[in-house]
Protein backbone atom coordinates (compact mmCIF):
# COMPACT_ATOMS: atom_id res chain seq x y z
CA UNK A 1 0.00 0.00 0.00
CA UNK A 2 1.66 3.24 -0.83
CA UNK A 3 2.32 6.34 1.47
CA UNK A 4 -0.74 8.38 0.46
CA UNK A 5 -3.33 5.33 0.65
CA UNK A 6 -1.79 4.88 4.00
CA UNK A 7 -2.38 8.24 5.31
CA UNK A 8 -5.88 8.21 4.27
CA UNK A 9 -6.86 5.17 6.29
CA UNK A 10 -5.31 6.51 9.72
CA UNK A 11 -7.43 9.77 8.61
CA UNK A 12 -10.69 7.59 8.19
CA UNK A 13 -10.33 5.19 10.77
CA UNK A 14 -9.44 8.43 13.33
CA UNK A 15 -12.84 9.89 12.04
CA UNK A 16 -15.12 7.24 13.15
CA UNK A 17 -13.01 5.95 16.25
CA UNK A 18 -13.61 9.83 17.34
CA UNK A 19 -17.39 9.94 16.34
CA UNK A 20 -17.84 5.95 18.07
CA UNK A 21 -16.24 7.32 21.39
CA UNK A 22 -18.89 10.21 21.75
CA UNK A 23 -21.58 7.95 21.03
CA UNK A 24 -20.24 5.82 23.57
CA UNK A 25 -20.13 8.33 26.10
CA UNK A 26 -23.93 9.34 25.34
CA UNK A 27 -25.06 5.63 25.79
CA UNK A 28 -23.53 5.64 28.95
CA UNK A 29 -25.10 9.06 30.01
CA UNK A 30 -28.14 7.59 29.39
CA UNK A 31 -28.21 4.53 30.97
CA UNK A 32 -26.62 6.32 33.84
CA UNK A 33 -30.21 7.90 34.09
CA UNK A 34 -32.99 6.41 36.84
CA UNK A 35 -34.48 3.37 35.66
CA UNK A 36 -38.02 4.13 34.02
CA UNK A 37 -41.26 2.17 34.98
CA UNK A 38 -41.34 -1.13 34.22
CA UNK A 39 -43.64 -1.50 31.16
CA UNK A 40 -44.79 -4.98 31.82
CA UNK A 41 -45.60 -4.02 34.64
CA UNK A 42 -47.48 -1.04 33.52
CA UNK A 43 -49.02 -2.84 30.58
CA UNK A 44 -50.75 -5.73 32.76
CA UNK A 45 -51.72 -2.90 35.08
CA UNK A 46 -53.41 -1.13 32.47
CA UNK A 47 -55.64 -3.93 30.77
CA UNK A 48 -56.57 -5.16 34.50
CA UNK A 49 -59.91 -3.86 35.66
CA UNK A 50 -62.06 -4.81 39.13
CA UNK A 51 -65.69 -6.45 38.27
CA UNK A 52 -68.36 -5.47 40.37
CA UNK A 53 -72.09 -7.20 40.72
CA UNK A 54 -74.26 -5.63 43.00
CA UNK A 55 -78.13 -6.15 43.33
CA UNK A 56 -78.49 -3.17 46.00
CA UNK A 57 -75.95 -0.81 47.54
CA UNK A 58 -75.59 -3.22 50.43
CA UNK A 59 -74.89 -6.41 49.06
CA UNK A 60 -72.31 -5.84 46.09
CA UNK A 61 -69.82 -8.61 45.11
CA UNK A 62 -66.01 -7.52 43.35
CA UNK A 63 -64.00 -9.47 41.41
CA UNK A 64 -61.06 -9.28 38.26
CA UNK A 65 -61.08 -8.88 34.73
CA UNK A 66 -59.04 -7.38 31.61
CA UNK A 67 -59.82 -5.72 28.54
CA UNK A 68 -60.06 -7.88 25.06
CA UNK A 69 -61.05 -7.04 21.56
CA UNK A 70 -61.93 -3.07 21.16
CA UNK A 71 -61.44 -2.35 24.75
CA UNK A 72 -65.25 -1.76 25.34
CA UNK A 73 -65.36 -5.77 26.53
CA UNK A 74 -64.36 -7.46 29.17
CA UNK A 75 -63.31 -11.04 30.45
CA UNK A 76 -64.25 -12.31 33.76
CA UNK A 77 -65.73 -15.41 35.65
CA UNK A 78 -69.53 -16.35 35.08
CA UNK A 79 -69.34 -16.69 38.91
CA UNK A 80 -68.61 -13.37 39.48
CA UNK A 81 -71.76 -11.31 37.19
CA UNK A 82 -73.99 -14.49 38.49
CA UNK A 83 -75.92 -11.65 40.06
CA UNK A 84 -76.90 -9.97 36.78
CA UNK A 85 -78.89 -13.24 36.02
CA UNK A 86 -81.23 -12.41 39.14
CA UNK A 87 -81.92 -8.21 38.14
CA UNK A 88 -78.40 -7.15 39.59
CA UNK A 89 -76.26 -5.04 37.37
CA UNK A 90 -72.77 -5.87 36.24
CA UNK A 91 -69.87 -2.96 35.64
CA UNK A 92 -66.56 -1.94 36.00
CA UNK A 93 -64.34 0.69 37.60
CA UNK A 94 -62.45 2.24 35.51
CA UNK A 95 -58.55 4.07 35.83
CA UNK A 96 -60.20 7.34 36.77
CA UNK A 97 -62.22 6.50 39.07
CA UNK A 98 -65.26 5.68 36.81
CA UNK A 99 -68.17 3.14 37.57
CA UNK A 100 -68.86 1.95 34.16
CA UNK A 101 -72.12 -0.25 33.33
CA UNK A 102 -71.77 -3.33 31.39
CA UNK A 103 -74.18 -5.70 29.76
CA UNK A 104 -73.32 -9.71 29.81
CA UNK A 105 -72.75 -10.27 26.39
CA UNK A 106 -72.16 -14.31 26.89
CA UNK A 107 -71.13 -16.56 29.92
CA UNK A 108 -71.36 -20.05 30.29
CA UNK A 109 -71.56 -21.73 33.69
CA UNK A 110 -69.86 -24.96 32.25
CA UNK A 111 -66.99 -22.64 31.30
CA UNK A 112 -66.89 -20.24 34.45
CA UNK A 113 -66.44 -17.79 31.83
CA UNK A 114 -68.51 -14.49 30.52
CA UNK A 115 -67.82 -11.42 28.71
CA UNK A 116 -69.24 -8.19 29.03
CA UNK A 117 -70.01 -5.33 26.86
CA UNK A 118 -69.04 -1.58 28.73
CA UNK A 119 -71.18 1.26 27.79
CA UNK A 120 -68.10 2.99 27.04
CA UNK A 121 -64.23 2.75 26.28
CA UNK A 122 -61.99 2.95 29.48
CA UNK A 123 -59.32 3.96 28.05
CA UNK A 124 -56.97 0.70 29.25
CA UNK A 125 -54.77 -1.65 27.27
CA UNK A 126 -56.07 -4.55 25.46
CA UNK A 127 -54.21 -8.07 26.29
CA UNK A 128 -52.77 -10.60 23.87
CA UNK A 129 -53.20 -14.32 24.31
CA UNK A 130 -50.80 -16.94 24.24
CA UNK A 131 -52.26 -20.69 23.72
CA UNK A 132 -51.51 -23.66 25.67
CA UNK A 133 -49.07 -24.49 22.71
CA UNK A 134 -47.06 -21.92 23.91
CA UNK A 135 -46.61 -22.56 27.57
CA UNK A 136 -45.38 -25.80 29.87
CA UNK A 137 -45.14 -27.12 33.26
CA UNK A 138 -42.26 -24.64 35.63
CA UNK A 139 -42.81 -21.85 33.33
CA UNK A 140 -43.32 -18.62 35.49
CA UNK A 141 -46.62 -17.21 35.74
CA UNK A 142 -47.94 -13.67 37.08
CA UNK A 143 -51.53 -13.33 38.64
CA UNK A 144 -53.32 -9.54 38.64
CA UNK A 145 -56.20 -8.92 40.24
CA UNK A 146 -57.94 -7.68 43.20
CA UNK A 147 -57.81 -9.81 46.33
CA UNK A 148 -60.50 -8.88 49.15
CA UNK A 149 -58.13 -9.77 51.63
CA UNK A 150 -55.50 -6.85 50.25
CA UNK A 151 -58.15 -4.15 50.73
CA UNK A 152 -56.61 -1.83 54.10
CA UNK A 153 -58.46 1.07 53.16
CA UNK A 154 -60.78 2.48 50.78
CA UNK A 155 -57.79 4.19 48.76
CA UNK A 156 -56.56 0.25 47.91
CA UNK A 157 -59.65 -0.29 45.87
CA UNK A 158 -59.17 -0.29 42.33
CA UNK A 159 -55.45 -0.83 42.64
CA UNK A 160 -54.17 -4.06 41.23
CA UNK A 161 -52.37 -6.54 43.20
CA UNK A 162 -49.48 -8.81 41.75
CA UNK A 163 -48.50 -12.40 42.44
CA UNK A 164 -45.80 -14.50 41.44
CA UNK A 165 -45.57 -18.45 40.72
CA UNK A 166 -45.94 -21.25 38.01
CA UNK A 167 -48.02 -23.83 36.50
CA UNK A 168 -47.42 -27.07 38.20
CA UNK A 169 -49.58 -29.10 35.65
CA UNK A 170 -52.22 -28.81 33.73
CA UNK A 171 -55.06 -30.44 34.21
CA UNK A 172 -59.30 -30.94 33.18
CA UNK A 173 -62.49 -30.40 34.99
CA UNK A 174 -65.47 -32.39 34.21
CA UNK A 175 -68.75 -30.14 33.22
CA UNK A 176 -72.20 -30.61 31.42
CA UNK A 177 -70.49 -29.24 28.41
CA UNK A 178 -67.39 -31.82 28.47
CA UNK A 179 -64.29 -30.98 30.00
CA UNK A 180 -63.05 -27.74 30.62
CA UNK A 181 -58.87 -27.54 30.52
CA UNK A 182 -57.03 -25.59 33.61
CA UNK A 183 -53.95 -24.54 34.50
CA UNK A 184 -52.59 -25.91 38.25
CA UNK A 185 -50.09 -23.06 39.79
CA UNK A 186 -48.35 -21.77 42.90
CA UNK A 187 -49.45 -18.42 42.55
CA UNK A 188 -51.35 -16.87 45.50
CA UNK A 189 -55.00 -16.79 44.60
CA UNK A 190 -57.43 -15.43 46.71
CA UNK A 191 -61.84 -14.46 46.82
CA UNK A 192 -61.42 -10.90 44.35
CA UNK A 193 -59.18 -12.41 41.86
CA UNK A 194 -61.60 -14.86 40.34
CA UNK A 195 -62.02 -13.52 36.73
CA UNK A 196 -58.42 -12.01 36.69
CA UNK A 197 -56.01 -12.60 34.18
CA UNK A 198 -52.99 -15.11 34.29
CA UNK A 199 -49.81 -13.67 32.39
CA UNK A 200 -47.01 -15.48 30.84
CA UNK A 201 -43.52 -13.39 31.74
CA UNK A 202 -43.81 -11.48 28.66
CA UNK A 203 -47.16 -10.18 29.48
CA UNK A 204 -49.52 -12.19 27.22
CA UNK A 205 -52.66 -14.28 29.00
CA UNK A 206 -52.00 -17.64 29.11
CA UNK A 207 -55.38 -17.81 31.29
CA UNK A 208 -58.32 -16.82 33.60
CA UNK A 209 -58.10 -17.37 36.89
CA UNK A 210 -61.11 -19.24 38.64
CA UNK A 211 -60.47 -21.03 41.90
CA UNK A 212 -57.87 -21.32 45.15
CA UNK A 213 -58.29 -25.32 46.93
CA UNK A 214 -60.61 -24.47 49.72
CA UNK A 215 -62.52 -26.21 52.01
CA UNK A 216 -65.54 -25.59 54.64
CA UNK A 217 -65.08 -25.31 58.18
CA UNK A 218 -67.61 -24.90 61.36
CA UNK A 219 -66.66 -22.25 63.93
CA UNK A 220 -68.19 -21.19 66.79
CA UNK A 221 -69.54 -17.65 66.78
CA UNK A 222 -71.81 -16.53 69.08
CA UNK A 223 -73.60 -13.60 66.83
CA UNK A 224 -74.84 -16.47 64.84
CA UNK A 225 -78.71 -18.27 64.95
CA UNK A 226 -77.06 -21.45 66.08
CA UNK A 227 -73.85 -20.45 67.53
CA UNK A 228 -72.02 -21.77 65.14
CA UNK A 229 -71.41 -20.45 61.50
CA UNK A 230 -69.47 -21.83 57.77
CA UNK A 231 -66.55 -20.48 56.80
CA UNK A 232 -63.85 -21.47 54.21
CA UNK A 233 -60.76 -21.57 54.83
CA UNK A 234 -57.32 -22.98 52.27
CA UNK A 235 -57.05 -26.83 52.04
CA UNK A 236 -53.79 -26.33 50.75
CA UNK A 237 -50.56 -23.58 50.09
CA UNK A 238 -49.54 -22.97 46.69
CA UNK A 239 -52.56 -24.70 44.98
CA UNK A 240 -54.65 -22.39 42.44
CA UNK A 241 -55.99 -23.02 38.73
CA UNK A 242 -56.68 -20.71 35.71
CA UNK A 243 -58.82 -21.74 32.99
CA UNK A 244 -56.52 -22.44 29.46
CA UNK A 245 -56.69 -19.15 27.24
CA UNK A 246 -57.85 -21.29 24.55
CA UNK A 247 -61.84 -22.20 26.18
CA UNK A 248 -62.15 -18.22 25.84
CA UNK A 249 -60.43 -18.14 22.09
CA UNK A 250 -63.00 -20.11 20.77
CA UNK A 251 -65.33 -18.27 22.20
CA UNK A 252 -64.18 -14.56 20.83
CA UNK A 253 -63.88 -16.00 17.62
CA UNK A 254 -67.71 -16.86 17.64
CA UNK A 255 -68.50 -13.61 18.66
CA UNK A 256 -66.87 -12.04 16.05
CA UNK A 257 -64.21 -10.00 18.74
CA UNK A 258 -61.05 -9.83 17.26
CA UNK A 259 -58.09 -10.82 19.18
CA UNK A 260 -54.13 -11.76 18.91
CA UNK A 261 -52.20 -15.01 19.75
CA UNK A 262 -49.76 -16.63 20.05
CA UNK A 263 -48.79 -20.29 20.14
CA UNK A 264 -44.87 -20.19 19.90
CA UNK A 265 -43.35 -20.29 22.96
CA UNK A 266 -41.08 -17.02 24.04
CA UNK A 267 -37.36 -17.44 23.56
CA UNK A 268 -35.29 -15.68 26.13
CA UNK A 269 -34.65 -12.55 24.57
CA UNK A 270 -37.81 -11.68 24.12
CA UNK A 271 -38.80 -12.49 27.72
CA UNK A 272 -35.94 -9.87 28.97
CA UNK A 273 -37.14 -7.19 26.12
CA UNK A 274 -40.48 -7.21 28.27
CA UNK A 275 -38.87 -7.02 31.51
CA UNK A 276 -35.80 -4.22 29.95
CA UNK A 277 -36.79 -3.08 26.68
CA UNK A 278 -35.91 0.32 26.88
CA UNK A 279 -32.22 -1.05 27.74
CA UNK A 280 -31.94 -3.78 25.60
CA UNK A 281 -32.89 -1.41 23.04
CA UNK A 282 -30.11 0.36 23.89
CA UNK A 283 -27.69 -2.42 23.59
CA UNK A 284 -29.14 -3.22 19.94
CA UNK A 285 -28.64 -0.04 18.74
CA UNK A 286 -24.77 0.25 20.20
CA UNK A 287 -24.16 -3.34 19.04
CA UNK A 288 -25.88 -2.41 15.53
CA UNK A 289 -23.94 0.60 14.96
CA UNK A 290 -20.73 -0.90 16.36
CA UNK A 291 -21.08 -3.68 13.34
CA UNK A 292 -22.19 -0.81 10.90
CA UNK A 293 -18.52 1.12 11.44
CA UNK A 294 -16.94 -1.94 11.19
CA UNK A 295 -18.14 -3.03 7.82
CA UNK A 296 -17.39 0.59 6.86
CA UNK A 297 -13.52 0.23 8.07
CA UNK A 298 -13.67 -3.18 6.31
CA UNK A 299 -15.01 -2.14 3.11
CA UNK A 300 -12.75 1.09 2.59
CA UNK A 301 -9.52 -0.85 3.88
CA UNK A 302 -10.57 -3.33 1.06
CA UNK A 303 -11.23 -0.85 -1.39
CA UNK A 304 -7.75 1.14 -0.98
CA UNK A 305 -6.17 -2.51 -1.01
CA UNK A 306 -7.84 -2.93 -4.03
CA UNK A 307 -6.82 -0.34 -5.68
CA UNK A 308 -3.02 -0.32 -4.97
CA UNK A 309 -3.07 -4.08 -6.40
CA UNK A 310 -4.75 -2.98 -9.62
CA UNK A 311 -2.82 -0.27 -10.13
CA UNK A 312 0.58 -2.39 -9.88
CA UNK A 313 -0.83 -5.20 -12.21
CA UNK A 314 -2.76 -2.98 -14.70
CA UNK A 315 -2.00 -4.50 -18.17
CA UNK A 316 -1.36 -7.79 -16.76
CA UNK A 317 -4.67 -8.58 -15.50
CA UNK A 318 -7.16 -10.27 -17.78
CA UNK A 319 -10.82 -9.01 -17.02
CA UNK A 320 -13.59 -11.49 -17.38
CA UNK A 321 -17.31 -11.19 -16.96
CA UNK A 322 -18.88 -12.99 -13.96
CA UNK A 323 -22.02 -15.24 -14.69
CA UNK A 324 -25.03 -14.04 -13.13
CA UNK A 325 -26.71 -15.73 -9.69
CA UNK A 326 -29.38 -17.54 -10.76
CA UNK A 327 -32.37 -15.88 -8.69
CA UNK A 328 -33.44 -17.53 -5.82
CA UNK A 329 -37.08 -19.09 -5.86
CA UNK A 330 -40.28 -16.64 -3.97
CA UNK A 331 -42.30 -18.76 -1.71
CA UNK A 332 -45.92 -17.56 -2.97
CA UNK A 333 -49.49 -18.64 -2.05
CA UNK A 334 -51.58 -19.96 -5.01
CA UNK A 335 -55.64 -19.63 -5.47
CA UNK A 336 -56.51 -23.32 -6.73
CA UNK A 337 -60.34 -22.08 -7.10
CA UNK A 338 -62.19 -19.17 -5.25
CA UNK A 339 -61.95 -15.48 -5.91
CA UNK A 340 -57.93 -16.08 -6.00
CA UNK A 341 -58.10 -18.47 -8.35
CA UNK A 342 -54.73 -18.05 -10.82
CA UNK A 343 -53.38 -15.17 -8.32
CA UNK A 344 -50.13 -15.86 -6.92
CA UNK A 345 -49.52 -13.85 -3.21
CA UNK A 346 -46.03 -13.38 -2.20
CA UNK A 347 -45.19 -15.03 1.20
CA UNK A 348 -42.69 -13.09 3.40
CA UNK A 349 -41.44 -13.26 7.03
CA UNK A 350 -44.63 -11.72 8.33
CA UNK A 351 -47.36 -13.70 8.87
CA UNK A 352 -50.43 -13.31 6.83
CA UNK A 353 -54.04 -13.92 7.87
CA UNK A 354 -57.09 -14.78 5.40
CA UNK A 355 -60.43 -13.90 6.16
CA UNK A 356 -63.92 -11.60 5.41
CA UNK A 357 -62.71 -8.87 7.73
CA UNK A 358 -60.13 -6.15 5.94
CA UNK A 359 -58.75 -5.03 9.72
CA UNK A 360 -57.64 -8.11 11.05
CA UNK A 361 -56.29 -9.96 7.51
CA UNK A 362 -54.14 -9.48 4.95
CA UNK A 363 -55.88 -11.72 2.15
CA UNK A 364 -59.66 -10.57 2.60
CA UNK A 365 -62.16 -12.34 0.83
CA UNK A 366 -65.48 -11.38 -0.15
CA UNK A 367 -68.38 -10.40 2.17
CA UNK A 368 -70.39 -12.81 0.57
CA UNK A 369 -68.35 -15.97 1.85
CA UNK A 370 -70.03 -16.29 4.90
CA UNK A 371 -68.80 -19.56 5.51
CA UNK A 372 -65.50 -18.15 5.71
CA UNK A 373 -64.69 -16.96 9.28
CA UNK A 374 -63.65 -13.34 10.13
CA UNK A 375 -60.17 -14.30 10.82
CA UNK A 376 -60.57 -17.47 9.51
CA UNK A 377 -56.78 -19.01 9.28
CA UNK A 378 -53.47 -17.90 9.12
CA UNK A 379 -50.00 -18.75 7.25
CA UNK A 380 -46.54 -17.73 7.49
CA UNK A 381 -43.43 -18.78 5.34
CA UNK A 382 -40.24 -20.23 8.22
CA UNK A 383 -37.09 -19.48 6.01
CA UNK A 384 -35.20 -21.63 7.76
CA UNK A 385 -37.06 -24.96 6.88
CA UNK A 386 -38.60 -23.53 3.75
CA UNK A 387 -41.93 -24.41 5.04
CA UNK A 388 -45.28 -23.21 5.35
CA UNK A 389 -47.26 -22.77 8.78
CA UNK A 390 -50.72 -23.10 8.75
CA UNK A 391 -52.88 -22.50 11.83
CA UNK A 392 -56.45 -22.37 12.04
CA UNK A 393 -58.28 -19.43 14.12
CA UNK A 394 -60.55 -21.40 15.31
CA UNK A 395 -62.92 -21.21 12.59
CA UNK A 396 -66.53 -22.51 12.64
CA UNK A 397 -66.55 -24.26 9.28
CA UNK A 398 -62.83 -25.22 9.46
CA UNK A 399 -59.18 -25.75 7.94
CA UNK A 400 -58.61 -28.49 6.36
CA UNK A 401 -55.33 -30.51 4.38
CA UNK A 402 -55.97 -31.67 0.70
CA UNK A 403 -56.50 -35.01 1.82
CA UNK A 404 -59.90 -33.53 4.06
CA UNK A 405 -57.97 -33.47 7.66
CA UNK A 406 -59.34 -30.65 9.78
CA UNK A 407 -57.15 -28.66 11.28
CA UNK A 408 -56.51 -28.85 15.14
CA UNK A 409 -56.51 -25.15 16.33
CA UNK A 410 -54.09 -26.03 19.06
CA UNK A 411 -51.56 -27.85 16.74
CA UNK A 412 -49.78 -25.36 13.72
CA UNK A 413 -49.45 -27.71 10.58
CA UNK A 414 -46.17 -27.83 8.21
CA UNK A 415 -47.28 -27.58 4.59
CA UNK A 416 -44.09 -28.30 1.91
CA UNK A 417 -44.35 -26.46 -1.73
CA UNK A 418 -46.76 -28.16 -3.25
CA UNK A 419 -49.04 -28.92 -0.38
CA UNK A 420 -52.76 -27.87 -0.55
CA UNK A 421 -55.18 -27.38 1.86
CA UNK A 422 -59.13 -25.52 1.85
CA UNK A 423 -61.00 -23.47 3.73
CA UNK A 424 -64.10 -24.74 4.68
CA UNK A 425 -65.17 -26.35 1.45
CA UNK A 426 -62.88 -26.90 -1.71
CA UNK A 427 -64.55 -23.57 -3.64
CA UNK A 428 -61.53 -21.80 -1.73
CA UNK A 429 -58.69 -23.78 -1.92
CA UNK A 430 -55.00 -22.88 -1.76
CA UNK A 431 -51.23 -24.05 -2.51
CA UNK A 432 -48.18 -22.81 -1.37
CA UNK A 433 -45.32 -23.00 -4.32
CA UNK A 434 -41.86 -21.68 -5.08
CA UNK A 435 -41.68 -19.32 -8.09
CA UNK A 436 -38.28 -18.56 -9.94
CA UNK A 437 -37.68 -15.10 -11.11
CA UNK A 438 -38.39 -14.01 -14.52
């Protein structure tokens, strides 16, 4: 390398070694700052609301819920709004301090499960689910909710109260619908938290809590008819259950209430991003950049190498033409038959979803195709195995393979290029292929 090529390198590389160090010293200015709220924290606080059912001002019962679909509904026990089926009324309170009304839009006893409509917007976060694909036995768990017991004063009303654990199994209870799946954990559980959510450690619902093991005991009291009076005390430590995220899916499907989920399990990195994110933000962007200047050092160190080696064998170098890459094949979605028929729809990293409603898919089809569900299915391309995933939404008429196999909701299927598969009836059916470049 000559003299001058030299020089301009120690100039270059001085340039961004300067500009790195300031950045540097910003990065750790800011990180130096107080630690803001946690936003996990703040996010299940936000989407948690107390349930109250009250047939006269003396003789009110409270419980949990949290926000789903448009934030105007609301998820909570059947056992808690039991009232409203005897001409009590059912509502909320909301962040501010609001008593908001709310109509039972469903429940089922079998379930333990209702939803109610608000007569207005709270203003709080909506959750995401996570099905029981996504979780196992030991993975951590966080309860919100209101606990009677936690209530010191009348300024601890309203304010959510947190508890740690995690599912020990999972398990089914027998109704007059079937059986119901649950979720066995260590959590504290207590009477106010029925109708609460259950969290995952990256904030998504993995569940609704529903029961603590209790039993009934007789104690003496003498303000009672008898002298003696019921009450329930534990019949165990550490032993709660949640009802599996997936008995309400079903549900908000039928209704029409759009919702998101997800049944991937979280890798680590995400699970510290929602404990840290504005941090491990931070680190991204330093790592990011740090890998940006180096390329940049790389490249123009390569380029002035270059250079001083074709300058010393110009006229001795014979210059040839490369052959061009062949193009690499585009994963694509096929219409078989159906208003896609002949269409070909790029597949990309991000998921897609298919459906008759434009705001929650990507592929809408028409209004008309009523058995097609809202959000009826949805497919993503995994690079890495140069696959297709397929997962039903829980659709009333069904996904099914090209051999007729409906779909399991609960179960993602691997389609190859090639593979076909239907929605509902073979007028709409699909393939995934690989298309070259022109």
């Amino acid at each position: 390398m000559s003299l001058v090529n030299k020089t301009d390198w120690v100039k270059f590389e001085f340039h961004w070694i300067t500009h790195f160090r300031g950045f540097l010293l910003i990065l750790c200015l800011l990180l130096a700052r107080p630690a803001s709220a946690d936003s996990l924290t703040e996010a299940i606080r936000s989407s948690t609301v107390p349930v109250i059912c009250a047939t006269s001002s003396s003789n009110m019962g409270v419980g949990s819920g949290f926000l789903v679909a448009d934030g105007k509904h609301v998820v909570t026990n059947h056992h808690v709004v039991a009232c409203a089926e005897k001409g009590g009324r059912a509502g909320i309170m909301a962040a501010n301090g609001d008593l908001l009304q709310a109509a039972v839009r469903w429940q089922s006893a079998a379930k333990d499960l209702a939803i109610l409509q608000l007569e207005k917007n709270p203003g709080g976060q909506v959750v995401t689910f996570a099905t029981r694909s996504a979780i196992d036995e030991r993975d951590k768990v966080i309860v919100a909710g209101y606990p009677g017991a936690a209530l010191r004063s009348a300024r601890d009303f309203g304010r959510v109260s947190f508890a740690e654990g995690i599912i020990s199994k999972f398990t089914e209870l027998d109704s007059s619908e079937g059986t119901v799946a649950h979720i066995q954990i260590t959590a504290p559980v207590n009477p106010g938290n029925s109708g609460g959510p259950l969290f995952n450690e990256v904030g998504q619902v993995v569940g609704v809590n529903v029961q603590k093991s209790m039993t009934a005991v007789l104690v003496l009291d003498p303000s009672a008819p008898q002298g003696i009076r019921q009450e329930r005390v534990p019949l165990g430590e550490g032993v709660a259950w949640a009802i599996v995220a997936d008995e309400l899916l079903v549900e908000l499907e039928r209704l029409h209430l759009p919702f998101e989920a997800t049944r991937t399990r979280p890798n680590a990195i995400e699970a510290e991003f929602a404990r840290q994110p504005v941090l491990l933000t931070l680190i991204g962007l330093t790592m990011g950049l740090a890998a940006l200047m180096f390329v940049l050092l790389l490249n123009s160190r390569s380029r002035l190498v270059v250079k001083d080696v074709l300058t010393r064998a110009r006229g001795g170098l014979t210059q040839g033409t490369a052959p061009h890459a062949k193009a690499p094949a585009t994963p694509v979605l096929r219409g078989i038959t159906g208003p896609y028929a002949q269409a070909s729809v790029p597949l990309g990293n991000d998921q897609i979803a298919i459906g008759r409603d434009a705001s929650m898919c990507q592929l809408v089809m028409p209004a008309e195709a009523t058995d097609i569900g809202r959000r009826h299915c949805t497919l993503r391309w995994d690079k890495a195995t140069a696959t297709c995933v397929l997962e039903d939404c829980w659709s009333s008429n069904g996904t099914f393979t090209d051999d007729g196999a409906r779909l399991d909701p609960a179960n993602p299927h691997t389609l190859k290029p090639g593979d076909r598969f239907y929605l509902a009836n073979r007028r709409y059916q699909f393939e995934v292929a690989l298309e070259s470049a022109a």
